[in-house]
Protein backbone atom coordinates (compact mmCIF):
# COMPACT_ATOMS: atom_id res chain seq x y z
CA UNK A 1 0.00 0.00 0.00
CA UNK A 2 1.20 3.35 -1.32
CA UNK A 3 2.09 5.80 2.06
CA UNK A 4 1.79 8.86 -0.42
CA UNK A 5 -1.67 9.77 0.45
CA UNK A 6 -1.20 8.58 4.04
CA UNK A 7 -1.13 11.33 6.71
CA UNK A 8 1.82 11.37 8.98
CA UNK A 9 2.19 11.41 12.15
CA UNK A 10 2.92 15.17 12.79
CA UNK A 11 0.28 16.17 10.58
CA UNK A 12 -2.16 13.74 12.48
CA UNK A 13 -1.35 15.66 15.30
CA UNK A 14 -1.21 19.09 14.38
CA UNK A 15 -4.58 18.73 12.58
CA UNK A 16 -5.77 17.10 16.10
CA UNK A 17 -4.27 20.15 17.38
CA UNK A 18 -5.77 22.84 15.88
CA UNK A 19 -8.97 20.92 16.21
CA UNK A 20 -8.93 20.42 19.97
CA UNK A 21 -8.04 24.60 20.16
CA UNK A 22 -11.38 25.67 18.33
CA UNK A 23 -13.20 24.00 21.31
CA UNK A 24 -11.07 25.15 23.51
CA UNK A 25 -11.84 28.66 22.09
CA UNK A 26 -15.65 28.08 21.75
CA UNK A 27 -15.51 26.64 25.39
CA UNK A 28 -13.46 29.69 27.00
CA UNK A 29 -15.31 32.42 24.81
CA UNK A 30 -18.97 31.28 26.22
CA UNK A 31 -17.80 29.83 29.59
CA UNK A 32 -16.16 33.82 30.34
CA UNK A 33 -19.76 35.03 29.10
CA UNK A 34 -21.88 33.23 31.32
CA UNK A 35 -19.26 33.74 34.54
CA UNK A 36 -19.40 37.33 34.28
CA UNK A 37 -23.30 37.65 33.39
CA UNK A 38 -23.99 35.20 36.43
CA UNK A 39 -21.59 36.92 38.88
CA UNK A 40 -23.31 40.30 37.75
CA UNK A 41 -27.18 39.00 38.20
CA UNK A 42 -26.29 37.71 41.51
CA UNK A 43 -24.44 40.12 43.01
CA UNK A 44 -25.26 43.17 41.09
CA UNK A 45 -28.47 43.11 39.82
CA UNK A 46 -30.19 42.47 42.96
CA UNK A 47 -31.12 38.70 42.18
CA UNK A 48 -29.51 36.69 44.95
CA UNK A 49 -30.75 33.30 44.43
CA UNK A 50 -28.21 31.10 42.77
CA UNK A 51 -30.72 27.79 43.11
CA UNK A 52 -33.12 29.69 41.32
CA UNK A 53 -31.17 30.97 38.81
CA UNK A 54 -29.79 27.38 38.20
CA UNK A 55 -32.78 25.83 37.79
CA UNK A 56 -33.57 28.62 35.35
CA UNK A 57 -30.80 27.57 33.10
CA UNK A 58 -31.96 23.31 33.42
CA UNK A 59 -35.41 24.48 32.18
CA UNK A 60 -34.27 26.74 29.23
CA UNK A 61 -31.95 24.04 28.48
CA UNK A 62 -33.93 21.03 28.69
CA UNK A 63 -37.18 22.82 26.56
CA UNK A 64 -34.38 23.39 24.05
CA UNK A 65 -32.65 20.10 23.76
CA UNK A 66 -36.32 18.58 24.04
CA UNK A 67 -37.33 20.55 21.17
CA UNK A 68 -34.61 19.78 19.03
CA UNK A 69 -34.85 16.12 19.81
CA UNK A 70 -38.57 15.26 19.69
CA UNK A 71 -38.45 17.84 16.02
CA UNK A 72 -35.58 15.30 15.07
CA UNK A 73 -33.47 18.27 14.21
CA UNK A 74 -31.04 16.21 16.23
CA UNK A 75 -30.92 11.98 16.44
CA UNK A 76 -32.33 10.81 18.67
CA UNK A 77 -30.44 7.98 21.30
CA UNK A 78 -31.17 4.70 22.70
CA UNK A 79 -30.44 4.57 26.03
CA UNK A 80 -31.46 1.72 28.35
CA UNK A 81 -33.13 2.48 31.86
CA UNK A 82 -30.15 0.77 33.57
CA UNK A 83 -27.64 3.22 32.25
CA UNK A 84 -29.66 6.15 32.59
CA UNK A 85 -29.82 5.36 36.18
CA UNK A 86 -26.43 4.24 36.69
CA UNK A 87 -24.52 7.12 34.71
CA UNK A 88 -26.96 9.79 33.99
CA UNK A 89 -28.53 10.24 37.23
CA UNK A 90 -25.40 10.40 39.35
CA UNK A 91 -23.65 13.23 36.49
CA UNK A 92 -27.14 15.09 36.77
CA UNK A 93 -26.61 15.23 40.62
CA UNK A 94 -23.28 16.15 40.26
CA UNK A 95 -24.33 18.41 37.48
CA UNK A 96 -26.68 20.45 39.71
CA UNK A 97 -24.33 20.63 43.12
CA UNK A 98 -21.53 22.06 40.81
CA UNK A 99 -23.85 24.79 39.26
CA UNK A 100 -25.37 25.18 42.56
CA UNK A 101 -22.52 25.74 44.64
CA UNK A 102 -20.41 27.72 42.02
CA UNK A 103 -23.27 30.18 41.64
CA UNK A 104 -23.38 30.79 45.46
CA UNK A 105 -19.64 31.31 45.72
CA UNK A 106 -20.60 34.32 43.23
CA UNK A 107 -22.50 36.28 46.61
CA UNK A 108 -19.41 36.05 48.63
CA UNK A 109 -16.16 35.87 46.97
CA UNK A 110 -14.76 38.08 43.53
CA UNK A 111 -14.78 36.37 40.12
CA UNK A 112 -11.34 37.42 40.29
CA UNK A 113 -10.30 34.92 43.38
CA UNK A 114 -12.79 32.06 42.50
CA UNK A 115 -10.53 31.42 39.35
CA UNK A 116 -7.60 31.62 41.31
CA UNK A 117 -9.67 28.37 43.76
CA UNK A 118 -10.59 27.02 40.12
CA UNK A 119 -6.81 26.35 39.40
CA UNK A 120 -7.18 23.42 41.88
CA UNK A 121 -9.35 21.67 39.22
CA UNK A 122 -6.58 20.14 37.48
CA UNK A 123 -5.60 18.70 40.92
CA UNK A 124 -9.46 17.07 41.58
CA UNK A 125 -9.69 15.51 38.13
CA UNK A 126 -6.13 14.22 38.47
CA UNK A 127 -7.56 12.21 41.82
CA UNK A 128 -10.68 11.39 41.00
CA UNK A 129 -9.39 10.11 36.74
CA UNK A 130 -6.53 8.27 39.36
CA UNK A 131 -9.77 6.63 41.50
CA UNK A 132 -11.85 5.73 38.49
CA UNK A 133 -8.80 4.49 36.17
CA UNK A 134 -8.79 6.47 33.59
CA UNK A 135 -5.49 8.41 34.73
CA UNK A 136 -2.31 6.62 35.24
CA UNK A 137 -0.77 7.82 38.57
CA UNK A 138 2.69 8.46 38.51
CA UNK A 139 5.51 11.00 41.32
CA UNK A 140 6.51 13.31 38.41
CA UNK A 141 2.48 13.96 38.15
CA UNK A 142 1.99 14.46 41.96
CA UNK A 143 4.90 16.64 42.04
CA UNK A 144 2.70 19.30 39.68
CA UNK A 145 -0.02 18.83 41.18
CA UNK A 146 1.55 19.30 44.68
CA UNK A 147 3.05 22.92 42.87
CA UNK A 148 0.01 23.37 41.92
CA UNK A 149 -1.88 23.37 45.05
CA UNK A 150 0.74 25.43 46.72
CA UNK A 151 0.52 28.38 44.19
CA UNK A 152 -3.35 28.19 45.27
CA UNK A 153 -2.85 28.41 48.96
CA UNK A 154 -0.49 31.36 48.34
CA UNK A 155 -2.68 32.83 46.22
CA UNK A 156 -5.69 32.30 49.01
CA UNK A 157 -3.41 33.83 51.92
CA UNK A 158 -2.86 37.04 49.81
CA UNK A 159 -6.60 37.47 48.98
CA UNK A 160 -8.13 40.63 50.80
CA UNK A 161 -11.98 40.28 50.76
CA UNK A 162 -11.67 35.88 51.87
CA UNK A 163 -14.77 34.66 53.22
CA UNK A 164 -14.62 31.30 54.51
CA UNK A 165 -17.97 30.32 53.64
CA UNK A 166 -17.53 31.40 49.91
CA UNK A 167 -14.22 29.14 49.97
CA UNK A 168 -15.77 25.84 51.06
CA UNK A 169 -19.00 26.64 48.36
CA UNK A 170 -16.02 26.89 45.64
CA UNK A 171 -14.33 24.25 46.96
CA UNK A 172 -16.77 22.05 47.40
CA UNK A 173 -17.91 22.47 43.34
CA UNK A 174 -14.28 21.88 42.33
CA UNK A 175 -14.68 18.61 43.93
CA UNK A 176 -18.39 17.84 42.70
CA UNK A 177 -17.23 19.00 38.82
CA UNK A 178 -14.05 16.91 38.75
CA UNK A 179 -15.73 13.60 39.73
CA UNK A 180 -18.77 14.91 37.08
CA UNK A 181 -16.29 15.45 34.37
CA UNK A 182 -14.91 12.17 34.66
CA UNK A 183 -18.21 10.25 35.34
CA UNK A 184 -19.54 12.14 31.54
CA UNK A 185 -15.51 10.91 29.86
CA UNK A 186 -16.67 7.14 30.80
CA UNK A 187 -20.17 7.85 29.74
CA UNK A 188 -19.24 8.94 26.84
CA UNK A 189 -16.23 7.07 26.27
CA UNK A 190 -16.49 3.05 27.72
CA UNK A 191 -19.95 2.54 27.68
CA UNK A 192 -20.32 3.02 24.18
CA UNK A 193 -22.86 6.03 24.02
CA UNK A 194 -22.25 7.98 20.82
CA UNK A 195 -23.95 11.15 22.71
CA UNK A 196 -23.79 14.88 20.92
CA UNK A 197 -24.25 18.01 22.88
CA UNK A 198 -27.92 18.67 22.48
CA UNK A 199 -28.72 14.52 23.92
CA UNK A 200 -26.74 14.73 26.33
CA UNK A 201 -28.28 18.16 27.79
CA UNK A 202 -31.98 16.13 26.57
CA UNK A 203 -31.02 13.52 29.27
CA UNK A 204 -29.02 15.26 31.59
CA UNK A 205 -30.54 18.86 32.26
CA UNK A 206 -34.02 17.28 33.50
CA UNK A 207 -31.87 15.20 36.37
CA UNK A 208 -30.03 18.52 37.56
CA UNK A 209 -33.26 20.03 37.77
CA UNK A 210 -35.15 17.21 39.67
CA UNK A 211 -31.85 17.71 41.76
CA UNK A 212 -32.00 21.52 42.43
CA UNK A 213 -35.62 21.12 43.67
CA UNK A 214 -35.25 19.62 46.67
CA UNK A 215 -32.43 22.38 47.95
CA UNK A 216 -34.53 25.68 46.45
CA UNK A 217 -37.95 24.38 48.22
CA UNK A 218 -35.80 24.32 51.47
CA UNK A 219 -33.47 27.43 50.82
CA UNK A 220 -34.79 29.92 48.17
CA UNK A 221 -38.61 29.13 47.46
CA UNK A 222 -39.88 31.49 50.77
CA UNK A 223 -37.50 34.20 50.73
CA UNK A 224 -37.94 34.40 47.48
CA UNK A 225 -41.98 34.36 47.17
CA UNK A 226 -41.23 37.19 49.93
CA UNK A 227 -38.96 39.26 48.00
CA UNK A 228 -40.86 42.24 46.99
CA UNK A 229 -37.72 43.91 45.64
CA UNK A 230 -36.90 41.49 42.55
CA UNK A 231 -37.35 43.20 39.05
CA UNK A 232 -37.60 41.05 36.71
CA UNK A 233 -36.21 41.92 32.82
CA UNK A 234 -37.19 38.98 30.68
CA UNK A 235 -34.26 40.15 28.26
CA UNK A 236 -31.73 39.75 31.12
CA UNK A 237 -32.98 36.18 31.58
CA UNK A 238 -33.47 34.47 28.76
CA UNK A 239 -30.41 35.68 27.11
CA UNK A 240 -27.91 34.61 30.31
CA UNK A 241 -30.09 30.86 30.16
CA UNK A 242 -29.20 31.16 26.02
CA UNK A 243 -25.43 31.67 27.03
CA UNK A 244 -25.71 28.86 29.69
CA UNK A 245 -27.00 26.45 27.51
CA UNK A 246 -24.18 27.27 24.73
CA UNK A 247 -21.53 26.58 27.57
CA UNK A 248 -23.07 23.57 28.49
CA UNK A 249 -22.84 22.38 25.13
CA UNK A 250 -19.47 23.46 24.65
CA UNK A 251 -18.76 21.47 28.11
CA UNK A 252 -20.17 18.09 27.03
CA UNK A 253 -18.50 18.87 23.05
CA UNK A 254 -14.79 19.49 24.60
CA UNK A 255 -14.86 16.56 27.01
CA UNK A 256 -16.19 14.34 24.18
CA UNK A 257 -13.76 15.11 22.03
CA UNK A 258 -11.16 15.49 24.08
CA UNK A 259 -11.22 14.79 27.73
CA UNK A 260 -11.88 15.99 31.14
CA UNK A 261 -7.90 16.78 31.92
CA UNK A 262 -7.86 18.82 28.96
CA UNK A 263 -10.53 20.92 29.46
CA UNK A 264 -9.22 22.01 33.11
CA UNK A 265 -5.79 22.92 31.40
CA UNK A 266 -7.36 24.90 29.31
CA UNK A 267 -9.45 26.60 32.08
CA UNK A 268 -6.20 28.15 33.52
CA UNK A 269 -5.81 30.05 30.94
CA UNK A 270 -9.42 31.10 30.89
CA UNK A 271 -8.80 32.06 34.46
CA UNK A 272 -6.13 34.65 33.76
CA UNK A 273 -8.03 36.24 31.45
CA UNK A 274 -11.57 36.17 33.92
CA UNK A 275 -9.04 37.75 36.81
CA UNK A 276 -8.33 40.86 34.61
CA UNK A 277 -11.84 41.28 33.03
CA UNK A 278 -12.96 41.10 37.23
CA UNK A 279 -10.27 44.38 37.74
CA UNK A 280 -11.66 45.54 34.61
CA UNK A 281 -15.21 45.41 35.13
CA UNK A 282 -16.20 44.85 39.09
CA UNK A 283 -13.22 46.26 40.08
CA UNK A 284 -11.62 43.48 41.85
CA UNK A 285 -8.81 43.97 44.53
CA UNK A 286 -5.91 41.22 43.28
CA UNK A 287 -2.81 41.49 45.29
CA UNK A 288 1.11 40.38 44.34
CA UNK A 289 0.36 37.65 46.74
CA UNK A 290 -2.59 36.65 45.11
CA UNK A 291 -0.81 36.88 41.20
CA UNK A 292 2.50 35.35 42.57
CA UNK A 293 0.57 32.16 43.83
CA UNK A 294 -1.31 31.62 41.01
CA UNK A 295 1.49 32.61 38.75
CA UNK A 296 3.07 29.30 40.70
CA UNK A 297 -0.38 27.43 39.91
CA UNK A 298 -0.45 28.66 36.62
CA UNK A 299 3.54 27.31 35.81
CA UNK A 300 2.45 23.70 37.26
CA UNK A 301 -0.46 23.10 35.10
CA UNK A 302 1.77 24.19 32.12
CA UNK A 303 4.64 21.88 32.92
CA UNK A 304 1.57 19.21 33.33
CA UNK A 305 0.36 19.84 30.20
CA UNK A 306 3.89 20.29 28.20
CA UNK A 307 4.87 16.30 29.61
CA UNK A 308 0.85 14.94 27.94
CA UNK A 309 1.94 16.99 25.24
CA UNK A 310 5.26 15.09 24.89
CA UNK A 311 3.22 11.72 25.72
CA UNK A 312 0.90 11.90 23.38
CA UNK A 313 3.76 12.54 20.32
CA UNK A 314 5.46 10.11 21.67
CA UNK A 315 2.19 7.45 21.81
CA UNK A 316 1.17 8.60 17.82
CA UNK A 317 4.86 8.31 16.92
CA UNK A 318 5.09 4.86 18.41
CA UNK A 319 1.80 3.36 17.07
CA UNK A 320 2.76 4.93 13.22
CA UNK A 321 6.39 2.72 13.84
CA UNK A 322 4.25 -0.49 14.64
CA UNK A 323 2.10 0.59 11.98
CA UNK A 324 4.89 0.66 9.49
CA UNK A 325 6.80 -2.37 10.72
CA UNK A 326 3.37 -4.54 10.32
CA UNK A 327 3.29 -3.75 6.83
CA UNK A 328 6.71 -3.91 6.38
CA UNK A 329 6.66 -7.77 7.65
CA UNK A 330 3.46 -8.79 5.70
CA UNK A 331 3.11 -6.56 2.79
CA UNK A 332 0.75 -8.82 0.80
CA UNK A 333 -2.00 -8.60 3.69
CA UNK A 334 -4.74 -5.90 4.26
CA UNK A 335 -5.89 -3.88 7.22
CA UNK A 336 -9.02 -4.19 8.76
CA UNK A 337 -9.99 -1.17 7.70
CA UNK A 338 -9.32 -2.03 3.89
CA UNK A 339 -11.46 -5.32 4.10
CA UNK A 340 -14.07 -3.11 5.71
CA UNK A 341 -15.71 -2.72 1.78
CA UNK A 342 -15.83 -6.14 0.63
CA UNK A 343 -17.70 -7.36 3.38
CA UNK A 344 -20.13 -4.96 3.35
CA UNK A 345 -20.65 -5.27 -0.79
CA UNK A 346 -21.08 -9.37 0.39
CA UNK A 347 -23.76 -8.87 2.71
């Protein structure tokens, strides 16, 4: 077989490359949009009810992704009641806590300092891919994410306006969104669910909101039947649920066709840029202490990401060798992939 119209290796992976950065982009682009619109209708706007507003978002998102199923604008899936209780409703739980809890952070802490606590993220889905196998553990890794953590402490001791109770919320969601990102990478991934955005928001956004319920009856549903003071601008609304269902899209579209780890990577650098829109916009106090330890978060995560980097070259360059070698030894025989026609003309 000719190798002149094969693609090599380094053009494999730059093309993988280049691929994997448009979702990044899409992902950072809408995910910085719906931070700053939720940070500024909680906290600004006079609408401090985080539950509420969550649910808001499941309900706009599930109408849509019903809509687009049930029209068959988008296939439909086949999905068996044991999975759907075994994967879906655990990520939907996990779903709404993260949403939940990250919202609330929003009434006590700066956007600014709850991306510095979101460079931890890295750290969670390193433990929790580690726990569920789909991460091999290794000292050189540890090391990073021991860096990593450290930058984040520093970074919390130089922080001026630190509320404990805003810390644990944020902390609390890191945790809750690293085991969720890796539950939806073996959903997706080793259960053999070919799942786009839009179905996976069509199964997953109705759980989350079943889930936020049973908090917002407790918490939000009197105070805020008793808030007199709420004005409510449909406009405001509808277009921050629009943006939150576009992230969540982006969400399930980056970890499908990427992963979880790189996703978090990315969201470093999505941090940086969230910290100086913060100064820019709500005026945020960020200290040296607070940009030196993060600045120390921010170098781990890189160094992380440079050695996958170097992994994953090394994996494509090794499987093109074997590649090359099988051919070399049996030229006369045929892939799989090339046999792939004829038995599909037989049958």
């Amino acid at each position: 077989m000719s190798d002149k119209g094969a693609m090599t290796p380094d053009k494999a992976l730059f093309g993988q490359v280049v691929l994997n950065a448009l979702y990044v982009s899409l992902w950072i682009t809408l995910s910085g949009t719906v931070i700053m619109y939720n940070k500024w209708i909680l906290a600004y706007y006079g609408f401090p009810y985080p539950i509420t507003l969550t649910m808001w978002h499941m309900l706009f998102s599930s109408a849509l992704a019903f809509l687009c199923v049930r029209t068959d604008y988008v296939p439909s899936v086949n999905m068996t009641a044991d999975t759907y209780f075994r994967a879906v409703i655990p990520i939907g739980a996990l779903f709404a806590g993260t949403l939940w809890l990250g919202n609330a952070a929003y009434l006590y802490l700066s956007v600014s300092f709850i991306q510095m606590l979101k460079a931890l993220m890295p750290v969670a889905v390193f433990a929790t891919g580690c726990a569920f196998g789909i991460e091999s553990f290794s000292t050189s890794t540890l090391a990073n994410m021991i860096v990593v953590t450290a930058g984040v402490a520093i970074a919390s001791y130089g922080e001026i306006n630190f509320v404990v109770i805003g810390v644990v919320l944020q902390l609390i969601s890191v945790l809750t969104e690293s085991t969720r990102l890796t539950m939806v990478q073996i959903l997706l991934q080793r259960r053999g669910l070919s799942l786009n955005p839009v179905t996976t928001m069509y199964y997953i956004a109705p759980a989350s909101f079943a889930f936020l319920s049973i908090p917002w009856f407790f918490i939000e549903c009197r105070p805020l039947l008793a808030d007199t003071t709420i004005h409510f601008d449909a406009h405001i609304f509808v277009s921050n649920a629009a943006a939150a269902f576009g992230l969540n899209m982006a969400v399930f579209l980056l970890i499908g066709k990427t992963s979880a780890l790189t996703m978090n990577i990315a969201g470093v650098i999505k941090d940086w840029l969230l910290i100086g829109l913060s100064v820019l916009i709500f005026k945020a106090q960020v200290t040296r202490i607070n940009l030196g330890g993060y600045s120390l978060a921010f170098a781990g995560v890189c160094w992380y990401n440079y050695k996958k980097l170097q992994g994953m070259k090394a994996r494509t360059a090794a499987a093109a060798a074997q590649q090359k070698a099988d051919l070399e030894r049996h030229p006369g025989e045929m892939t799989n992939g090339e046999k792939a026609p004829l038995m599909g003309r037989s049958a």
